[in-house]
Protein backbone atom coordinates (compact mmCIF):
# COMPACT_ATOMS: atom_id res chain seq x y z
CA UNK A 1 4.69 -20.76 23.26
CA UNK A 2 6.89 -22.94 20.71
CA UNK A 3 5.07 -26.64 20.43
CA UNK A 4 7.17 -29.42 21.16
CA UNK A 5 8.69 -30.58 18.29
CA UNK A 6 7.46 -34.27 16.97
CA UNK A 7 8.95 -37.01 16.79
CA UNK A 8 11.04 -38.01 13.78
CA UNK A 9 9.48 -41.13 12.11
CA UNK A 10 6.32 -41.32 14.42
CA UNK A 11 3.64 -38.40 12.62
CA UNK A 12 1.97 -41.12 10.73
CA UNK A 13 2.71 -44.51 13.37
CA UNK A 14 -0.93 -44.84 13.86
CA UNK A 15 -2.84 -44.31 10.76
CA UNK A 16 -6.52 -43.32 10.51
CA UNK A 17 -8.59 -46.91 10.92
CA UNK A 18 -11.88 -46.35 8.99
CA UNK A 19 -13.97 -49.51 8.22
CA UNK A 20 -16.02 -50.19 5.34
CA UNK A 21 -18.99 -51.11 7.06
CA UNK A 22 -23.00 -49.65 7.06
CA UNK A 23 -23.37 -46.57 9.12
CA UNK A 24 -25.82 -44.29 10.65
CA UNK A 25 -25.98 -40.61 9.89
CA UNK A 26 -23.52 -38.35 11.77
CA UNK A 27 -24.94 -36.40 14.61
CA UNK A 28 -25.81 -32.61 14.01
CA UNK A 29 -27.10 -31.28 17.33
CA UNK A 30 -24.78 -31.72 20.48
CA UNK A 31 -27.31 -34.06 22.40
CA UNK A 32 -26.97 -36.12 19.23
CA UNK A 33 -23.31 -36.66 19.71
CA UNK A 34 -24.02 -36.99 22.88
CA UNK A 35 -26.23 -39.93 22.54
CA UNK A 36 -24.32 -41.75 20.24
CA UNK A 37 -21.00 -41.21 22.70
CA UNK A 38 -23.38 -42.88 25.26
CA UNK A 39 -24.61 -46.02 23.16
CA UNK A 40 -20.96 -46.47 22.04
CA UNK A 41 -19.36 -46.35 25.48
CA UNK A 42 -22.11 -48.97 26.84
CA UNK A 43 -21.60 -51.05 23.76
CA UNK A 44 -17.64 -51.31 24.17
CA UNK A 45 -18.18 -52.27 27.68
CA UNK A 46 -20.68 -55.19 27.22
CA UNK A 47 -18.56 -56.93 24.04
CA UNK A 48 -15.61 -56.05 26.36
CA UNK A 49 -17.65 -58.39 29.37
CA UNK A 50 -20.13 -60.69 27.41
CA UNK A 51 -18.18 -60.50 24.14
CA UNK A 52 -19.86 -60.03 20.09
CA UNK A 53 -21.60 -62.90 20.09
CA UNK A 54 -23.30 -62.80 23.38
CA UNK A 55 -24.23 -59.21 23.19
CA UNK A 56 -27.07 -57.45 21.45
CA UNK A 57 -28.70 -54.51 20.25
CA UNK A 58 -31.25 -55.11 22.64
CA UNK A 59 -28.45 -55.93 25.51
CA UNK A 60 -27.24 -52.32 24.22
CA UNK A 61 -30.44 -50.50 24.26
CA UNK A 62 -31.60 -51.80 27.56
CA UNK A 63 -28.08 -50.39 29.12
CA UNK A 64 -28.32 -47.06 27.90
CA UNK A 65 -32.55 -46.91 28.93
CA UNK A 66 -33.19 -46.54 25.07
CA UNK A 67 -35.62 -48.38 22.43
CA UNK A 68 -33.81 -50.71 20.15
CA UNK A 69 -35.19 -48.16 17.28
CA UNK A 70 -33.07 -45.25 18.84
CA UNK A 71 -29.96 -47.37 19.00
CA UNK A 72 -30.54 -48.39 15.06
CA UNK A 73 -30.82 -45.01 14.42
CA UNK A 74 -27.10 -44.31 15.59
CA UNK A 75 -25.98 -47.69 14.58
CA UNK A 76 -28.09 -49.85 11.88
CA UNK A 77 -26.40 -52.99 12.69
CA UNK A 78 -24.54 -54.17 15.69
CA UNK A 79 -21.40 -55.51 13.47
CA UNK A 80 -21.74 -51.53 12.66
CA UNK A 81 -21.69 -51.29 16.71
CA UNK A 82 -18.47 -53.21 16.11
CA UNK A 83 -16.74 -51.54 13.95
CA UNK A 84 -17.19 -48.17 15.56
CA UNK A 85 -15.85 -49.72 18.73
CA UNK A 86 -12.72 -50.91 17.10
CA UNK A 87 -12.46 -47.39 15.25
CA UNK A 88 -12.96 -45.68 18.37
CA UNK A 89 -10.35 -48.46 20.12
CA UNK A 90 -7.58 -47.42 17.40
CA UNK A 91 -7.99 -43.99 17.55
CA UNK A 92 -7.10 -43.51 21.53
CA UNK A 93 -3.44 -44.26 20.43
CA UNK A 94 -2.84 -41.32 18.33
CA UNK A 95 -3.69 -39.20 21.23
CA UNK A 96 -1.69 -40.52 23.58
CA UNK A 97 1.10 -40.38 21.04
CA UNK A 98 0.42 -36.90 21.07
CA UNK A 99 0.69 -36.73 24.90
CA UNK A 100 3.76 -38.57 25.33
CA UNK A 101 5.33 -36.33 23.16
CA UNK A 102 4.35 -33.10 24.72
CA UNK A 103 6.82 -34.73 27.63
CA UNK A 104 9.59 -34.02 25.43
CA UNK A 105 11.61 -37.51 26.50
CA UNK A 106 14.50 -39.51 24.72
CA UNK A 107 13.19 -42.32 22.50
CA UNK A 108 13.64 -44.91 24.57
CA UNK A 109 11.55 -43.49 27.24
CA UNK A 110 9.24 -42.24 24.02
CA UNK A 111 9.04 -46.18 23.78
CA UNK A 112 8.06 -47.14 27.26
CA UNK A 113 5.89 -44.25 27.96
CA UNK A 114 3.64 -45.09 25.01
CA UNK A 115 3.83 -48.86 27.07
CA UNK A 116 2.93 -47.27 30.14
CA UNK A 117 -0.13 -44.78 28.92
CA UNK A 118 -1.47 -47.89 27.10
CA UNK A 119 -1.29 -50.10 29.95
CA UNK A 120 -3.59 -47.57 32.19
CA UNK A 121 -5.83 -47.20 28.64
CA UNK A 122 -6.80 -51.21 28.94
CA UNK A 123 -7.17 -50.95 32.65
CA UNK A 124 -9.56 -48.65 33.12
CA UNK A 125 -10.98 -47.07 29.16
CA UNK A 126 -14.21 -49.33 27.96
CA UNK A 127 -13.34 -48.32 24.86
CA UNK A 128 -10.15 -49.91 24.41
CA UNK A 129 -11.15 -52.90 26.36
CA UNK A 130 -13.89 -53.53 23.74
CA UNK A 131 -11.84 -53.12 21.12
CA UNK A 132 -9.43 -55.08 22.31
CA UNK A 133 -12.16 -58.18 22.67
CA UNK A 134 -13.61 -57.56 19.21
CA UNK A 135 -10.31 -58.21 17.56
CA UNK A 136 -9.91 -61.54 19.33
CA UNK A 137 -13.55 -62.21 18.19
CA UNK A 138 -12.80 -60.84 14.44
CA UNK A 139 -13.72 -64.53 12.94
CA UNK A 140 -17.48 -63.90 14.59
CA UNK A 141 -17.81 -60.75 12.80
CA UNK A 142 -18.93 -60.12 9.39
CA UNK A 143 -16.62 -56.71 9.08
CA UNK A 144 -13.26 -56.54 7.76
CA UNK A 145 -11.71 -55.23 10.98
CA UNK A 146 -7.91 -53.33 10.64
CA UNK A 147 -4.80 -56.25 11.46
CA UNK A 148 -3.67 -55.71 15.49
CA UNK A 149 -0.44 -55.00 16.81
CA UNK A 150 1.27 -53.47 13.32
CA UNK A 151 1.13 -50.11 13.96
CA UNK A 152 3.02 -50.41 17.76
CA UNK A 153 5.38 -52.74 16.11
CA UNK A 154 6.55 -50.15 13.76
CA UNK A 155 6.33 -47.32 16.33
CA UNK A 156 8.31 -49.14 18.56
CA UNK A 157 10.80 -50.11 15.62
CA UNK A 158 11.05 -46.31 14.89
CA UNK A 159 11.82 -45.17 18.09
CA UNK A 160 14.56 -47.99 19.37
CA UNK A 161 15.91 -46.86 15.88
CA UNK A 162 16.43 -43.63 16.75
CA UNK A 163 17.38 -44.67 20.14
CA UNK A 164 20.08 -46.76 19.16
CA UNK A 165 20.91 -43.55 16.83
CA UNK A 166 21.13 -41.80 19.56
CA UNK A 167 23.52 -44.23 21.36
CA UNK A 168 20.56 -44.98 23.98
CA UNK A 169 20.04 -48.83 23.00
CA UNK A 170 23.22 -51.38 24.23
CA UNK A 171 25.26 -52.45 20.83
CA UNK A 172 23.38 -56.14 20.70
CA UNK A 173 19.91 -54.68 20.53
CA UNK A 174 18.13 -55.20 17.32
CA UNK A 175 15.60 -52.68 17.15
CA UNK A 176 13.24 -54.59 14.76
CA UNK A 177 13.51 -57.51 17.16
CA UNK A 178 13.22 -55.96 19.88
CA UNK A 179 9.95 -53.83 19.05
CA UNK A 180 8.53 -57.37 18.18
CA UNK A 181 9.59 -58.82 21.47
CA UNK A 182 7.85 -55.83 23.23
CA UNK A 183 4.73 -55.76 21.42
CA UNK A 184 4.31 -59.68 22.20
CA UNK A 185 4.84 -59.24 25.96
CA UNK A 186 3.04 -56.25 26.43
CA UNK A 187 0.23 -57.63 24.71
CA UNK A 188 0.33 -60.55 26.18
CA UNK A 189 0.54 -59.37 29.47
CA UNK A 190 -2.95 -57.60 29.77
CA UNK A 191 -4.63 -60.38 28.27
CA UNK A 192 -2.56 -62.74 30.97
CA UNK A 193 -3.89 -60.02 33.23
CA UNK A 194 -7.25 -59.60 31.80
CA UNK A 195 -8.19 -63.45 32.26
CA UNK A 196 -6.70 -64.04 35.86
CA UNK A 197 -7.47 -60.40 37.25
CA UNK A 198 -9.83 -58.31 35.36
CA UNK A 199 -6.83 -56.05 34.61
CA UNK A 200 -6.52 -55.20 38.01
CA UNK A 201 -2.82 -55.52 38.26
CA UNK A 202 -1.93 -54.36 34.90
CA UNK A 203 -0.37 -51.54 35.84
CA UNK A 204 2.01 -53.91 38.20
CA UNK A 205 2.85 -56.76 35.72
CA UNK A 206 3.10 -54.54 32.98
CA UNK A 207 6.12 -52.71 35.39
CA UNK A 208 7.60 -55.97 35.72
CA UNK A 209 8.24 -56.73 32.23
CA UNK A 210 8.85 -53.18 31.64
CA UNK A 211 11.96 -53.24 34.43
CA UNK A 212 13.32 -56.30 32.35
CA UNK A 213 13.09 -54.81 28.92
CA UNK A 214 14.74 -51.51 30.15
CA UNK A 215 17.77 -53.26 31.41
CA UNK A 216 18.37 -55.37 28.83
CA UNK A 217 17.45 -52.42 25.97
CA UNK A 218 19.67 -49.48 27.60
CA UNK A 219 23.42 -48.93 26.88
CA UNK A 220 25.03 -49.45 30.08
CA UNK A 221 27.47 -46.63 31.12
C-alpha cells in the first residue's frame, strides 16, 4: 500500500520539545513504563485542576496509591513532573499531524482539521490540558519551558500558503495574518471555554469560530 504522501512545508511544523531539566532514569521493564505513564497522566490532570503551585509530589503520589519515594524515582523533582508534562503536551501534535494527513485533504481543510483534532485533544486528553495550564503558570516554574503557539502559527502559515497556491484562499487573505488570527481565536476559545465550562462545549464554540473563519478564508466560486 503506497503511504499518503506528506505535506509540503509541514514534516518539521512541530519540532521535537526536549527540556533541559533533571530527570529520572528511563524505564527498562514494561511495568516500568507503565508506571511512569501512570504518575505522568495523574500529574497532568492535577496541575491541569489545582495548577503547579497548588499541586505536589505528595498530591501526585497519593493519586496514583504510590510512596512519594516511588514517584522521585520516576521524577526527582516535580518542576521535572513539569516539564515532562509539557513535553508530553507538545508531542500529541505531531501525531495528529500525522493523522490528519493520512485523510489526504486540501490545505485548507489540512488547516481546520488540525483545529478540529486539537479542539477534542483539550477537551477530553489530561495531558494536553496540563500542559496547557503549565504554560500559563511558566513564571511559577523554575524550567525553561518551549514558547506556545509558534509552531501552529507557522503550520497554519504553511498551509493557507499553499492553499492560496492552490487557489483555495479568497484573493484578500493574507496567509501570515490569517494563521495569526486563527491561532489567537482558537486559543482563546478553549481557555474562554475552559473557565466558563470546563471545556464542555469546546467542541461547539470552537465550530462557531471555525464556520466564520471558513467563510471568510475560502475563494468563493
Amino acid at each position: 500500500m503506497t503511504p499518503p504522501p506528506t505535506t509540503p512545508g509541514t514534516s518539521h511544523a512541530f519540532a521535537t520539545k526536549k527540556v533541559t531539566a533533571a530527570r529520572g532514569p528511563e524505564p527498562r521493564q514494561d511495568r516500568a513504563v507503565r508506571t511512569k505513564a501512570v504518575v505522568l497522566r495523574a500529574a497532568a490532570h492535577l496541575f491541569a485542576t489545582r495548577g503547579f503551585r497548588h499541586t505536589s509530589v505528595k498530591d501526585v503520589a497519593e493519586a496514583v496509591e504510590m510512596t512519594k519515594g516511588a514517584v522521585y524515582f520516576h521524577y526527582p523533582t516535580k518542576e521535572a513532573l513539569a516539564v515532562a508534562v509539557v513535553e508530553a503536551h507538545y508531542a500529541e501534535w505531531p501525531k495528529l499531524l500525522d493523522q490528519v494527513r493520512e485523510l489526504g485533504l486540501a490545505p485548507l481543510e489540512t488547516a481546520l482539521a488540525m483545529l478540529d483534532g486539537a479542539a477534542l485533544a483539550f477537551r477530553d486528553n489530561a495531558i494536553v490540558q496540563g500542559g496547557a495550564r503549565l504554560q500559563i503558570e511558566r513564571p511559577h516554574i523554575d524550567a525553561e519551558l518551549p514558547t506556545p503557539y509558534v509552531d501552529w502559527m507557522n503550520l497554519l502559515r504553511d498551509l493557507l500558503e499553499q492553499a492560496r497556491d492552490q487557489g483555495q484562499l479568497a484573493d484578500s487573505v493574507d496567509p501570515v495574518a490569517a494563521a495569526r488570527t486563527l491561532v489567537a481565536s482558537f486559543f482563546g476559545v478553549q481557555h474562554v471555554s475552559d473557565v466558563l465550562a470546563g471545556r464542555a462545549d469546546l467542541e461547539e464554540r470552537w465550530t462557531e469560530s471555525r464556520t466564520l473563519f471558513l467563510a471568510a478564508l475560502r475563494r468563493q466560486p
